[in-house]
PDB file of N, CA and C in Angstrom:
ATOM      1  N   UNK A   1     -15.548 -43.305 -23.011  1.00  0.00           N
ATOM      2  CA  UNK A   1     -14.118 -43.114 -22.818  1.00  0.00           C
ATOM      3  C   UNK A   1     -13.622 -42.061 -23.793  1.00  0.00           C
ATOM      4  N   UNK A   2     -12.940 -41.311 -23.231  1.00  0.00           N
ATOM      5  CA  UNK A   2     -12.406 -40.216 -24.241  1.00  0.00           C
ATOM      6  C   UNK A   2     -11.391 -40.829 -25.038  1.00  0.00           C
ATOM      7  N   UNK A   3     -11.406 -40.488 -26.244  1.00  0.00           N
ATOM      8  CA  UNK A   3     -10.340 -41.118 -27.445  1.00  0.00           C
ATOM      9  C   UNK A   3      -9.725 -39.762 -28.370  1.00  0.00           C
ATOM     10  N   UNK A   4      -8.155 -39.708 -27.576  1.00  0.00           N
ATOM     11  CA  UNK A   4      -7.235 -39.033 -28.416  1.00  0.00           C
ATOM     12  C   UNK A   4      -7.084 -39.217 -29.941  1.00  0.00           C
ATOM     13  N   UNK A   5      -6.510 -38.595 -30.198  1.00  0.00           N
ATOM     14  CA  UNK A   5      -5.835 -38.594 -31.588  1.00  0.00           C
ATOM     15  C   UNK A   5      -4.746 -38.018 -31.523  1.00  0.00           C
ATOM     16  N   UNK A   6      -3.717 -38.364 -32.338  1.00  0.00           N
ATOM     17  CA  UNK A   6      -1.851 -37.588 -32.274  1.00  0.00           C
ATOM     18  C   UNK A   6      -2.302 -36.337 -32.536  1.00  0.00           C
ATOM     19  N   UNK A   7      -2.994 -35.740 -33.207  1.00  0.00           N
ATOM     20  CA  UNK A   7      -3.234 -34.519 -33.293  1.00  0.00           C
ATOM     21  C   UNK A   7      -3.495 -33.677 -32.652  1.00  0.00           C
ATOM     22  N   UNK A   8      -4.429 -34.188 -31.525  1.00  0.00           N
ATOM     23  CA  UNK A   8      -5.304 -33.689 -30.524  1.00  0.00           C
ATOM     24  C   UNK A   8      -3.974 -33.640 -29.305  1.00  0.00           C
ATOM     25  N   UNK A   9      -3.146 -34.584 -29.453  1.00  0.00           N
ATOM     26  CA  UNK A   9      -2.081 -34.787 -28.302  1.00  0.00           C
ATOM     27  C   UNK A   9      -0.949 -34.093 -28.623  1.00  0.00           C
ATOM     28  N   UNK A  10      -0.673 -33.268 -29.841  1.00  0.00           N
ATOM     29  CA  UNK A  10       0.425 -32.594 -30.144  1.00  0.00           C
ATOM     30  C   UNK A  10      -0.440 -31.724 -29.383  1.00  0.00           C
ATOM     31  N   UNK A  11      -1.705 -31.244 -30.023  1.00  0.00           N
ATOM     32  CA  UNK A  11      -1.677 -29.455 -29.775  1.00  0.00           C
ATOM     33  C   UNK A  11      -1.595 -29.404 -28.036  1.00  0.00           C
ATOM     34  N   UNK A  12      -2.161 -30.368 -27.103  1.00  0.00           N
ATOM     35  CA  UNK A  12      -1.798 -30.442 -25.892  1.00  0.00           C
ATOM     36  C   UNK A  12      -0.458 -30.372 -25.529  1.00  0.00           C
ATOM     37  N   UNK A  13       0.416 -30.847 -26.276  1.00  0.00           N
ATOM     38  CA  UNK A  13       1.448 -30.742 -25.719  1.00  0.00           C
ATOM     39  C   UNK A  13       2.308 -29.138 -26.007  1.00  0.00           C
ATOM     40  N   UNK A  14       1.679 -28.937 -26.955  1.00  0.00           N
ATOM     41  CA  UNK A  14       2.325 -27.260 -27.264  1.00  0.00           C
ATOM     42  C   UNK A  14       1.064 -26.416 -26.826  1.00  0.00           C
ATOM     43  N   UNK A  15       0.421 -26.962 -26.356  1.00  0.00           N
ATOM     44  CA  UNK A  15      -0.132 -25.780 -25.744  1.00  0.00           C
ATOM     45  C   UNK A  15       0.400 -25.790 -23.675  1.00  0.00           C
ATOM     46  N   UNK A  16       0.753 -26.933 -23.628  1.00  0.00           N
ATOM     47  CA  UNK A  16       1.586 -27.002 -22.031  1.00  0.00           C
ATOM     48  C   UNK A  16       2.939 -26.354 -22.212  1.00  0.00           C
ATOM     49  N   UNK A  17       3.582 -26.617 -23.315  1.00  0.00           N
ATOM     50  CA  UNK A  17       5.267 -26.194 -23.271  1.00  0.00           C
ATOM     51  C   UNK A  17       4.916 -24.820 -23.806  1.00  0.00           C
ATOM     52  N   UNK A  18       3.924 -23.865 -24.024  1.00  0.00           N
ATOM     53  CA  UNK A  18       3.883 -22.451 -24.091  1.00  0.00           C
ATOM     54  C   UNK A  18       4.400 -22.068 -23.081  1.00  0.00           C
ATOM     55  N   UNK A  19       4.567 -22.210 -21.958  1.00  0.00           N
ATOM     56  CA  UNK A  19       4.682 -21.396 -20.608  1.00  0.00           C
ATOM     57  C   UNK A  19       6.468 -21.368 -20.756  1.00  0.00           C
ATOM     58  N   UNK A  20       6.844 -22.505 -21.288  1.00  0.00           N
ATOM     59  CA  UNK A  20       8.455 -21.986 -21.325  1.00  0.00           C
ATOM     60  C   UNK A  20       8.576 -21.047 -22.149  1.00  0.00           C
ATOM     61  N   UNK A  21       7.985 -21.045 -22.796  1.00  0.00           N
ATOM     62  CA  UNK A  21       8.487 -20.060 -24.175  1.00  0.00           C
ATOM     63  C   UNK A  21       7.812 -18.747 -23.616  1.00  0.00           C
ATOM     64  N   UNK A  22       6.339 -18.799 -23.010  1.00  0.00           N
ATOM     65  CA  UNK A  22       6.357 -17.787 -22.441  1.00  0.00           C
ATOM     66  C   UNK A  22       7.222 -16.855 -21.679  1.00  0.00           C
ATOM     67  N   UNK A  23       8.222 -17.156 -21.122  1.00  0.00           N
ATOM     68  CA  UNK A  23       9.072 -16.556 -19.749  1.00  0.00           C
ATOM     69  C   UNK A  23       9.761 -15.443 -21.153  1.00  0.00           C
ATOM     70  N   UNK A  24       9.696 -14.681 -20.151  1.00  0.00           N
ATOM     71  CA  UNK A  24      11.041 -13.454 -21.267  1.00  0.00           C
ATOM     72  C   UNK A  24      12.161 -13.608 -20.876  1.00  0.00           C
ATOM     73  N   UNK A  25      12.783 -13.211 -21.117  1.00  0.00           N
ATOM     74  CA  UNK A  25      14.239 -12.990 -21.542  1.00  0.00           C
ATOM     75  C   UNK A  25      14.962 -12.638 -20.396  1.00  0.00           C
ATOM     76  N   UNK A  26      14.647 -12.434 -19.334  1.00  0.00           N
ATOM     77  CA  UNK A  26      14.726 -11.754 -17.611  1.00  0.00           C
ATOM     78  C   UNK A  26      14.616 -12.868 -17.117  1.00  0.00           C
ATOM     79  N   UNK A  27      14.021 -13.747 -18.099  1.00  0.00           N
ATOM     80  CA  UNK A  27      13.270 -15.154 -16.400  1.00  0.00           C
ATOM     81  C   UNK A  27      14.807 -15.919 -16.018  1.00  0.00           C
ATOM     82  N   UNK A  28      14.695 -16.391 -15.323  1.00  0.00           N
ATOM     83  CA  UNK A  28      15.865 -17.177 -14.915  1.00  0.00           C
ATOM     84  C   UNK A  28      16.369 -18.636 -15.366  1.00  0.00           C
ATOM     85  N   UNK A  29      17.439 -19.279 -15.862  1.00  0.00           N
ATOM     86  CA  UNK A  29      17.272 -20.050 -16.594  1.00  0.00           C
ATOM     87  C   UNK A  29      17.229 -21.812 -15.936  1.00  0.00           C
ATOM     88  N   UNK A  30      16.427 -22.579 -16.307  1.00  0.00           N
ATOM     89  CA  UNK A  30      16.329 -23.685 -15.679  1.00  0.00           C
ATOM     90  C   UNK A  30      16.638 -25.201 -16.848  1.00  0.00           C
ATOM     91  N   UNK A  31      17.835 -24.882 -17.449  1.00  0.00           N
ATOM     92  CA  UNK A  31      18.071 -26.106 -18.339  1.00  0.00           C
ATOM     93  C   UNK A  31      18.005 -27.602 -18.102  1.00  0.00           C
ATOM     94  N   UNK A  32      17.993 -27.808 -16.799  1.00  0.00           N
ATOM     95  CA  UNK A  32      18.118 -29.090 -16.528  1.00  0.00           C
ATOM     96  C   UNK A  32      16.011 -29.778 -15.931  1.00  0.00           C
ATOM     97  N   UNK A  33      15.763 -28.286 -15.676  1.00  0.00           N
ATOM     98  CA  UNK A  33      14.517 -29.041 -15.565  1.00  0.00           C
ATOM     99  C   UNK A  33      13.694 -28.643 -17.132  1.00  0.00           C
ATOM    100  N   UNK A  34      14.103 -28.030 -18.168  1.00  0.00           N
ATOM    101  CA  UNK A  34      13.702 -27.709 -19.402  1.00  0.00           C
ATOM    102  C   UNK A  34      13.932 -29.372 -20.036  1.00  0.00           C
ATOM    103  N   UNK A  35      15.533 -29.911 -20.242  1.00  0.00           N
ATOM    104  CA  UNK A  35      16.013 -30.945 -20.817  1.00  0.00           C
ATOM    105  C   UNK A  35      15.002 -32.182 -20.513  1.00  0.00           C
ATOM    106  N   UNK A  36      14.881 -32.511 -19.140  1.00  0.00           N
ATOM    107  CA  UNK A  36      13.765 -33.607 -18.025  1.00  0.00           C
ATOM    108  C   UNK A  36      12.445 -33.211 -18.970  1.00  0.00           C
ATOM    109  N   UNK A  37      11.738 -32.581 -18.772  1.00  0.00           N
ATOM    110  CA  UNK A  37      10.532 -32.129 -19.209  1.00  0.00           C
ATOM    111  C   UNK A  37      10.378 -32.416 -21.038  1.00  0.00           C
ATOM    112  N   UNK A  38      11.311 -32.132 -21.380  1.00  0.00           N
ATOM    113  CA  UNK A  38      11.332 -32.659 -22.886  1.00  0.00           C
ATOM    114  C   UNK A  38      11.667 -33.949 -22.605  1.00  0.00           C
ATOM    115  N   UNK A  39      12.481 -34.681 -22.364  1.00  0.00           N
ATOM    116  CA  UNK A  39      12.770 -35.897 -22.571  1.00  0.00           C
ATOM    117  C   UNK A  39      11.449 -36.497 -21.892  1.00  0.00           C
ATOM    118  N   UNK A  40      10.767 -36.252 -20.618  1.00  0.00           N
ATOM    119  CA  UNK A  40       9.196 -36.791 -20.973  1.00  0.00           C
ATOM    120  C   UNK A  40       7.822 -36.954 -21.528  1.00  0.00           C
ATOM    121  N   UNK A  41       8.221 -35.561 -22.091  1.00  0.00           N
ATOM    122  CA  UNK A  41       7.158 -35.426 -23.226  1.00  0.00           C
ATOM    123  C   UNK A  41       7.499 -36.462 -24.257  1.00  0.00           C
ATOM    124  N   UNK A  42       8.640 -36.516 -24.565  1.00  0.00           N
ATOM    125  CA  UNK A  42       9.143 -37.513 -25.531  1.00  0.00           C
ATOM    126  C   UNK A  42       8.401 -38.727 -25.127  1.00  0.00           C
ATOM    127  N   UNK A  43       8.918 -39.567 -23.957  1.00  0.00           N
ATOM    128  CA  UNK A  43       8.824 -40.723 -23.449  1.00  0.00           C
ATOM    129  C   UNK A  43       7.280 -40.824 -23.513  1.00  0.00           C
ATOM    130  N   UNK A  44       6.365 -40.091 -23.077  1.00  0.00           N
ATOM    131  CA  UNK A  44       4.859 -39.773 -22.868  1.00  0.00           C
ATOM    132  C   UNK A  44       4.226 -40.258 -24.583  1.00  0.00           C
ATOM    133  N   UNK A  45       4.854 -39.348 -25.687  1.00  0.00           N
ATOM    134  CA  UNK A  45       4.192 -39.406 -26.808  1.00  0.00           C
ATOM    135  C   UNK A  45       4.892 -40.860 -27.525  1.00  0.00           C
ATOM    136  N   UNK A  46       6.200 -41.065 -27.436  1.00  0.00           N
ATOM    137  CA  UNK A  46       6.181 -42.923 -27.746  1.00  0.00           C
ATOM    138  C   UNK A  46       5.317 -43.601 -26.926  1.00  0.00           C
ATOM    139  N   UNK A  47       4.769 -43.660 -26.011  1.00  0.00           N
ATOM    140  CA  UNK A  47       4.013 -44.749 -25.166  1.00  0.00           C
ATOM    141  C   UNK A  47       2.283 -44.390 -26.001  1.00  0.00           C
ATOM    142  N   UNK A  48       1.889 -43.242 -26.145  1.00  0.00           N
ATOM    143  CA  UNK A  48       1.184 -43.053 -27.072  1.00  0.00           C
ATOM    144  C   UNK A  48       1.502 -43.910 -28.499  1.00  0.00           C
ATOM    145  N   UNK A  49       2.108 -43.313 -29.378  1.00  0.00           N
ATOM    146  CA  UNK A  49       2.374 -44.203 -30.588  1.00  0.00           C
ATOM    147  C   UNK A  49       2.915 -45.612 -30.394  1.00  0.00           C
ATOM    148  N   UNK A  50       3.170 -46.417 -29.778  1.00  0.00           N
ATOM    149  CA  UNK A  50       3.463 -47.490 -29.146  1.00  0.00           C
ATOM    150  C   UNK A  50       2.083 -48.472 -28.954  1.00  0.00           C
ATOM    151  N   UNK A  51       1.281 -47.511 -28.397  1.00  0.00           N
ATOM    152  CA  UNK A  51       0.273 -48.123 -28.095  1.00  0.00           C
ATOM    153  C   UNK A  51       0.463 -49.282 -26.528  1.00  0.00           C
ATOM    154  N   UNK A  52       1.528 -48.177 -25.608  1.00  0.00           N
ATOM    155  CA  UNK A  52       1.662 -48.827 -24.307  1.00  0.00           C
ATOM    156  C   UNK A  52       0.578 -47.560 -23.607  1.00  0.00           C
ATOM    157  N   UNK A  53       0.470 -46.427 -23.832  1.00  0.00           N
ATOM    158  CA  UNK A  53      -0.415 -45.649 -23.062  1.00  0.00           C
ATOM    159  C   UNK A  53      -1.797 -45.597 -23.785  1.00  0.00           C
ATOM    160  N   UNK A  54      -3.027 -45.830 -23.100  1.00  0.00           N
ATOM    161  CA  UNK A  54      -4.176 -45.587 -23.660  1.00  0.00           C
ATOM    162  C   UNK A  54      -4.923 -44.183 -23.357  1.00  0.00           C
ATOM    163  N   UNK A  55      -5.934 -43.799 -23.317  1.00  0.00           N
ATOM    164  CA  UNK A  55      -6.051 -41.735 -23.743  1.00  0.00           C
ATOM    165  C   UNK A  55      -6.395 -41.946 -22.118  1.00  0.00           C
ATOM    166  N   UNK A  56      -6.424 -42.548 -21.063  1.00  0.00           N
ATOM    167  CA  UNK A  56      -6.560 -42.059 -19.547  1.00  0.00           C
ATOM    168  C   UNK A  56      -5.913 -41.953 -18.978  1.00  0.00           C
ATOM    169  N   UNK A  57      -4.506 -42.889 -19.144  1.00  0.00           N
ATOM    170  CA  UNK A  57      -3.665 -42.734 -19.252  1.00  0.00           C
ATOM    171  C   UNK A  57      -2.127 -41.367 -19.435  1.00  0.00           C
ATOM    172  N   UNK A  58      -2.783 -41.120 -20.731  1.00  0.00           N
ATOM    173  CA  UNK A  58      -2.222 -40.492 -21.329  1.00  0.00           C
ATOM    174  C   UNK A  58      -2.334 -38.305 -20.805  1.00  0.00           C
ATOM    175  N   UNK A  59      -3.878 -39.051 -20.906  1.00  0.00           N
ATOM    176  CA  UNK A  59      -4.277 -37.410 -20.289  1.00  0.00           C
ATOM    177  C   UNK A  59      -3.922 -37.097 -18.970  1.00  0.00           C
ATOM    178  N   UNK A  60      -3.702 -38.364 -17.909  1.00  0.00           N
ATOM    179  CA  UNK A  60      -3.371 -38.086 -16.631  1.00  0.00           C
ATOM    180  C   UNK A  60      -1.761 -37.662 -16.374  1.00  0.00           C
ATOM    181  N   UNK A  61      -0.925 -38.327 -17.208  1.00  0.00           N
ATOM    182  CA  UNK A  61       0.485 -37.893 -17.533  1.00  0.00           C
ATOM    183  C   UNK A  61       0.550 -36.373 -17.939  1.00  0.00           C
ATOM    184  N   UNK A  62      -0.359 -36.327 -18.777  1.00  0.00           N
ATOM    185  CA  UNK A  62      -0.079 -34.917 -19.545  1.00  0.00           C
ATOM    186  C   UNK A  62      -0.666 -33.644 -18.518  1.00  0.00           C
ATOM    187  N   UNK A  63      -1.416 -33.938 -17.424  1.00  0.00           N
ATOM    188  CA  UNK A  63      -1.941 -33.340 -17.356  1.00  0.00           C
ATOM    189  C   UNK A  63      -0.517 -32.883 -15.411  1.00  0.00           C
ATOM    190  N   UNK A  64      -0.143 -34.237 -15.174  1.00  0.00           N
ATOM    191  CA  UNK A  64       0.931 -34.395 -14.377  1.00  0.00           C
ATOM    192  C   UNK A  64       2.392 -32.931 -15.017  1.00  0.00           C
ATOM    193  N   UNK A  65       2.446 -32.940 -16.231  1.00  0.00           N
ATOM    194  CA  UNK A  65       3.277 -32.235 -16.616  1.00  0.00           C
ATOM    195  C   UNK A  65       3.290 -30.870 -16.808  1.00  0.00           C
ATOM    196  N   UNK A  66       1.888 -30.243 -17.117  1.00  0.00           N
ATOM    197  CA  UNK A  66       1.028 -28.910 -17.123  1.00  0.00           C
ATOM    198  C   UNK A  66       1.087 -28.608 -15.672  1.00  0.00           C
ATOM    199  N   UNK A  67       1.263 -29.549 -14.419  1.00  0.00           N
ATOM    200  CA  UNK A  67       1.272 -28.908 -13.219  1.00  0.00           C
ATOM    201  C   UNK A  67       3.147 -28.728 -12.779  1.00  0.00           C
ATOM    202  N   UNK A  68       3.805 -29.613 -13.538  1.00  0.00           N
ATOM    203  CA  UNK A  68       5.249 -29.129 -13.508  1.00  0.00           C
ATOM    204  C   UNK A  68       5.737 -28.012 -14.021  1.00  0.00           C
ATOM    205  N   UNK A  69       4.989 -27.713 -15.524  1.00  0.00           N
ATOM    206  CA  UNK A  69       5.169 -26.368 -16.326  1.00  0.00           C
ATOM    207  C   UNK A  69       4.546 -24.818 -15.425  1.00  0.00           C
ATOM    208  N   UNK A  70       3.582 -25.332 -14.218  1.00  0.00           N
ATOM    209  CA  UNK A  70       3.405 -23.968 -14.086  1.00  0.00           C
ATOM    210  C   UNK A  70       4.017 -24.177 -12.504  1.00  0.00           C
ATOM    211  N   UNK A  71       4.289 -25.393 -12.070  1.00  0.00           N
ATOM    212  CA  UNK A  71       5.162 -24.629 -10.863  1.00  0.00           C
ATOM    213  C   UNK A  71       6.779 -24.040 -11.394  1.00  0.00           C
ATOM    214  N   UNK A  72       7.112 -24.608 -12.654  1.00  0.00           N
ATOM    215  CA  UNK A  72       8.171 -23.843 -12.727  1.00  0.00           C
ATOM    216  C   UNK A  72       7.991 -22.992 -13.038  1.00  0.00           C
ATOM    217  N   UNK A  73       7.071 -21.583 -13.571  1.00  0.00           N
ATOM    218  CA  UNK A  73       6.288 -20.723 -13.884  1.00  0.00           C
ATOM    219  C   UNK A  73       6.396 -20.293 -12.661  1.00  0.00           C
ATOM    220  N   UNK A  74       6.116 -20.541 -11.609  1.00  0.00           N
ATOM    221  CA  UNK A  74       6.015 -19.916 -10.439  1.00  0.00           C
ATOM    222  C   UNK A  74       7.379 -19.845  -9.877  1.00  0.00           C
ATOM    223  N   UNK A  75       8.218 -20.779  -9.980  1.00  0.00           N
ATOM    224  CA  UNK A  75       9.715 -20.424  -9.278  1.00  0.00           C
ATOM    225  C   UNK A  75      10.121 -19.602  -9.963  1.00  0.00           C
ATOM    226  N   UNK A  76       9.643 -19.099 -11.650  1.00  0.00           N
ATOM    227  CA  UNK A  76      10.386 -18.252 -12.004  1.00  0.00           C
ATOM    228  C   UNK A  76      10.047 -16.615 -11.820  1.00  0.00           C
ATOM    229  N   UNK A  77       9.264 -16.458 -11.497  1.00  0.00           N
ATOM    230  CA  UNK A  77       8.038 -15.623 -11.105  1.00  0.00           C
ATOM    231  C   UNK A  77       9.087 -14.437 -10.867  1.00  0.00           C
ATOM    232  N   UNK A  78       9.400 -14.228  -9.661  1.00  0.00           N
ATOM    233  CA  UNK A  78      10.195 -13.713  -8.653  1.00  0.00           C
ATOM    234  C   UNK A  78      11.721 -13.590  -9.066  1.00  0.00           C
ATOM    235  N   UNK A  79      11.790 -14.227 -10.795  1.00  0.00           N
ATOM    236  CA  UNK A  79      13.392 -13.196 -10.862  1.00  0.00           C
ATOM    237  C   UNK A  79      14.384 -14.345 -10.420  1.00  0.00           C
ATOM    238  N   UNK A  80      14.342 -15.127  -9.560  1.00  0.00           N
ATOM    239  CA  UNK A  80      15.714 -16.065  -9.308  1.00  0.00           C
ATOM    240  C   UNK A  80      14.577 -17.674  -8.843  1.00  0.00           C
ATOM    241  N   UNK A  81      15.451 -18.558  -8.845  1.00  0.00           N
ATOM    242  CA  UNK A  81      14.830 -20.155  -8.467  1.00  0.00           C
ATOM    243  C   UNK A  81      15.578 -20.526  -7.706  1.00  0.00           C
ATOM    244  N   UNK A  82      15.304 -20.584  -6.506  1.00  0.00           N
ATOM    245  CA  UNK A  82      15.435 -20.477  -5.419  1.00  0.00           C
ATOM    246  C   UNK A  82      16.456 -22.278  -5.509  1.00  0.00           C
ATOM    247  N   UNK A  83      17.295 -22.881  -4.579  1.00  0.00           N
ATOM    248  CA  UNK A  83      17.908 -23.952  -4.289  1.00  0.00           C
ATOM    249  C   UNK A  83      16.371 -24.774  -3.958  1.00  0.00           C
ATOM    250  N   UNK A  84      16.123 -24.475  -2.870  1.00  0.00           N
ATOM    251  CA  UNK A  84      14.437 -25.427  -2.467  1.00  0.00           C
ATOM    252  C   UNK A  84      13.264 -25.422  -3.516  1.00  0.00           C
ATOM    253  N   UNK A  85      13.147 -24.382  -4.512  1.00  0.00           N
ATOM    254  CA  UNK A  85      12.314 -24.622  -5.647  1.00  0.00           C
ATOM    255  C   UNK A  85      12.753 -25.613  -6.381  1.00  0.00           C
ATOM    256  N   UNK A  86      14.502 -25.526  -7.100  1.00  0.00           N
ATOM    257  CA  UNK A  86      14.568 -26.587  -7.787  1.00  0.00           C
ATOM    258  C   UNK A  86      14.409 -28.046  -7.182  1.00  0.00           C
ATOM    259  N   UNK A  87      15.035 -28.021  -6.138  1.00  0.00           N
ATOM    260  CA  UNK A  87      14.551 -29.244  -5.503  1.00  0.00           C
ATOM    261  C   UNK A  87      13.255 -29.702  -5.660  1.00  0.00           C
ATOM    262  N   UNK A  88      12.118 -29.269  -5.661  1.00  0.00           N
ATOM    263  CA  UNK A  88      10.687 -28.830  -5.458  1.00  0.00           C
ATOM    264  C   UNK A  88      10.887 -29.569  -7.196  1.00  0.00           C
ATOM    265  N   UNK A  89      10.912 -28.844  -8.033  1.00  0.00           N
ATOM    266  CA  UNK A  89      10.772 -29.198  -9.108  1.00  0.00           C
ATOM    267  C   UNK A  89      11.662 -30.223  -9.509  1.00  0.00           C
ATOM    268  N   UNK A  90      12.728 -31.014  -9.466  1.00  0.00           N
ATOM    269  CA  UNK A  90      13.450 -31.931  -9.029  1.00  0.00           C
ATOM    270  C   UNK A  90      12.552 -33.488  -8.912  1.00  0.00           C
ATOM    271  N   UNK A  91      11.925 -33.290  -7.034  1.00  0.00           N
ATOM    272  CA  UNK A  91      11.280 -33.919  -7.258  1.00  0.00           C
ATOM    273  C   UNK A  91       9.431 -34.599  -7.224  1.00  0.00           C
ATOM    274  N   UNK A  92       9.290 -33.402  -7.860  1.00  0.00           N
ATOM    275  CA  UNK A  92       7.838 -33.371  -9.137  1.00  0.00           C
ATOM    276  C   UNK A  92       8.463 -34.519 -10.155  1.00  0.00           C
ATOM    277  N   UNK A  93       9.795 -34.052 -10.694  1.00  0.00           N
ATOM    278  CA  UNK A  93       9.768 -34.325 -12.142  1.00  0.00           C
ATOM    279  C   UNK A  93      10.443 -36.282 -11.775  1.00  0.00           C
ATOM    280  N   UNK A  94      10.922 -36.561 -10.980  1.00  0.00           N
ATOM    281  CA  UNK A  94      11.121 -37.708 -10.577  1.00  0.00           C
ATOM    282  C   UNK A  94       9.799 -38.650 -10.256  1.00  0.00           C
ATOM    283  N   UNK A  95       8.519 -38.021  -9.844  1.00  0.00           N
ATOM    284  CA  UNK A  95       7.688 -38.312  -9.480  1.00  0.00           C
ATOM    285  C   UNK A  95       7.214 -39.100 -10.519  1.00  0.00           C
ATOM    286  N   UNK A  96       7.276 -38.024 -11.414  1.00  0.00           N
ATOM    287  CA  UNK A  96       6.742 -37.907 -12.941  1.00  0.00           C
ATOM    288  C   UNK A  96       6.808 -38.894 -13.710  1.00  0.00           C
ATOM    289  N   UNK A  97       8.294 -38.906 -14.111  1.00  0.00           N
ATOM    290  CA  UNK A  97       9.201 -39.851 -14.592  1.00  0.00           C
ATOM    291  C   UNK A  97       9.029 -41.703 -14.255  1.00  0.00           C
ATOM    292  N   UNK A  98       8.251 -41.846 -12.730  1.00  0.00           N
ATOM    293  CA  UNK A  98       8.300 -43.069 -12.363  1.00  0.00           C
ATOM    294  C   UNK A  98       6.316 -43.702 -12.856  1.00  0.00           C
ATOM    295  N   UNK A  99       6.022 -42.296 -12.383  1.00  0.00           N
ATOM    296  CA  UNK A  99       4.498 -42.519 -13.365  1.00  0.00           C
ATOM    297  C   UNK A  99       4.259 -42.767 -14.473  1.00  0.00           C
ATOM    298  N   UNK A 100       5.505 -42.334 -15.721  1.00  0.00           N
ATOM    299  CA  UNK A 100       5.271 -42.774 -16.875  1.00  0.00           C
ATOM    300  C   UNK A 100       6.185 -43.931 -17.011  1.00  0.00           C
ATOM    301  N   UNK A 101       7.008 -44.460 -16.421  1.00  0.00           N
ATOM    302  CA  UNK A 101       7.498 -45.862 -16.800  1.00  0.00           C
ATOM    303  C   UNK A 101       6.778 -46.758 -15.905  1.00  0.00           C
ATOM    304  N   UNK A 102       5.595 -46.905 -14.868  1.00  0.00           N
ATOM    305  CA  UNK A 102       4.573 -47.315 -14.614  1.00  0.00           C
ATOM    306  C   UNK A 102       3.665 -47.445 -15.299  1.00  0.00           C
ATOM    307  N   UNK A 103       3.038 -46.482 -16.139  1.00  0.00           N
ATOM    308  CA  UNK A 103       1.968 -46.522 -16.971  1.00  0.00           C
ATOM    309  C   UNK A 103       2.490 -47.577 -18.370  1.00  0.00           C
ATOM    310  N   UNK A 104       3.586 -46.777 -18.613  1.00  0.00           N
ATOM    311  CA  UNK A 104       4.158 -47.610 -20.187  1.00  0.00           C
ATOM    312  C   UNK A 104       4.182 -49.157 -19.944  1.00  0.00           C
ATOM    313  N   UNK A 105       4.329 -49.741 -18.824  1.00  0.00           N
ATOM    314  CA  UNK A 105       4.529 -51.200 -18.543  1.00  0.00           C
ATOM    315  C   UNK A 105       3.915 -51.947 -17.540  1.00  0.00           C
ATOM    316  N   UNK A 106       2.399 -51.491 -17.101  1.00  0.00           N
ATOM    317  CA  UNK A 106       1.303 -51.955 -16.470  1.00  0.00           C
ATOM    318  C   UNK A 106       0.573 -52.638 -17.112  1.00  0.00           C
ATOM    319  N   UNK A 107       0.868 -53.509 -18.339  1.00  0.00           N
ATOM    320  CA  UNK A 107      -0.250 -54.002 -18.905  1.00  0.00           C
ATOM    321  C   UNK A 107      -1.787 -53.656 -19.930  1.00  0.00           C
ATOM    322  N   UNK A 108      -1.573 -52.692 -19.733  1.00  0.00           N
ATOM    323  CA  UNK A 108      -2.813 -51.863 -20.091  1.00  0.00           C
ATOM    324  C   UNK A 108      -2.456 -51.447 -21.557  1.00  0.00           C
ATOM    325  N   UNK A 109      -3.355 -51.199 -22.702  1.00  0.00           N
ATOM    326  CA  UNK A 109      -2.868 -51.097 -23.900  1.00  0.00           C
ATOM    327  C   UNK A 109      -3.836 -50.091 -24.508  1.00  0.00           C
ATOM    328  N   UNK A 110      -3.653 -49.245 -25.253  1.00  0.00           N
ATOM    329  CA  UNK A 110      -4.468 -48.411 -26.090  1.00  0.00           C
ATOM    330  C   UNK A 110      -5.358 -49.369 -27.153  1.00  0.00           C
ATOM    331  N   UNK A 111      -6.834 -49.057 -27.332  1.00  0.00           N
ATOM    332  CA  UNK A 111      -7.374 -50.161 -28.109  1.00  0.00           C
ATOM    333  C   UNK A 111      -7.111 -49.470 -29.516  1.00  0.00           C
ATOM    334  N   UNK A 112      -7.269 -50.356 -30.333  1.00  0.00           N
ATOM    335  CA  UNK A 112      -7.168 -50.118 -31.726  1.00  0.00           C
ATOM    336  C   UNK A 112      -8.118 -49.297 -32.496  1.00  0.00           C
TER     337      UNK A 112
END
């Protein structure tokens, strides 16, 4: 079984939220799916320190969110985000959101 460490799960997580920071200064702005996306990274890394998510868990969430970071990467692609992209990304991130308050309260526990 693969076994995280907070360390190992920060640099994952800044190495997924590069792609926002990547966009220049031209990209188009998406605050409300920026705000969502932090507030689950949040929610993601308490269930980690909590010890409600265990590392299969954990990597499958994280890895759920790296595919949100680059479709919004892709709506931004093209200069404007389209009404049906955000939707699109909308609901990804709802998807998301119900996967990690599933995981956090399935019983399942990170071992010691």
């Amino acid at each position: 079984m693969i076994k995280f460490k907070p360390a190992a799960l920060a640099a994952a997580l800044a190495i997924t939220s590069l792609g926002a920071f990547a966009q220049g200064a031209s990209a188009p702005a998406t605050p409300r799916v920026d705000k969502r996306e932090a507030n689950q990274d949040t929610r993601i890394q308490n269930g980690v320190a909590s010890g409600q998510l265990n590392a299969k868990e954990t990597y499958r969430l994280e890895q759920q969110q790296a595919r949100i970071n680059t479709a919004e990467s892709n709506a931004k692609a093209d200069g404007k985000v389209t009404k049906a992209e955000r939707a699109k990304l909308h609901r990804m991130q709802d998807r998301a959101s119900a996967n990690i308050a599933k995981q956090k309260h399935d019983g399942q526990t990170a071992k010691p």
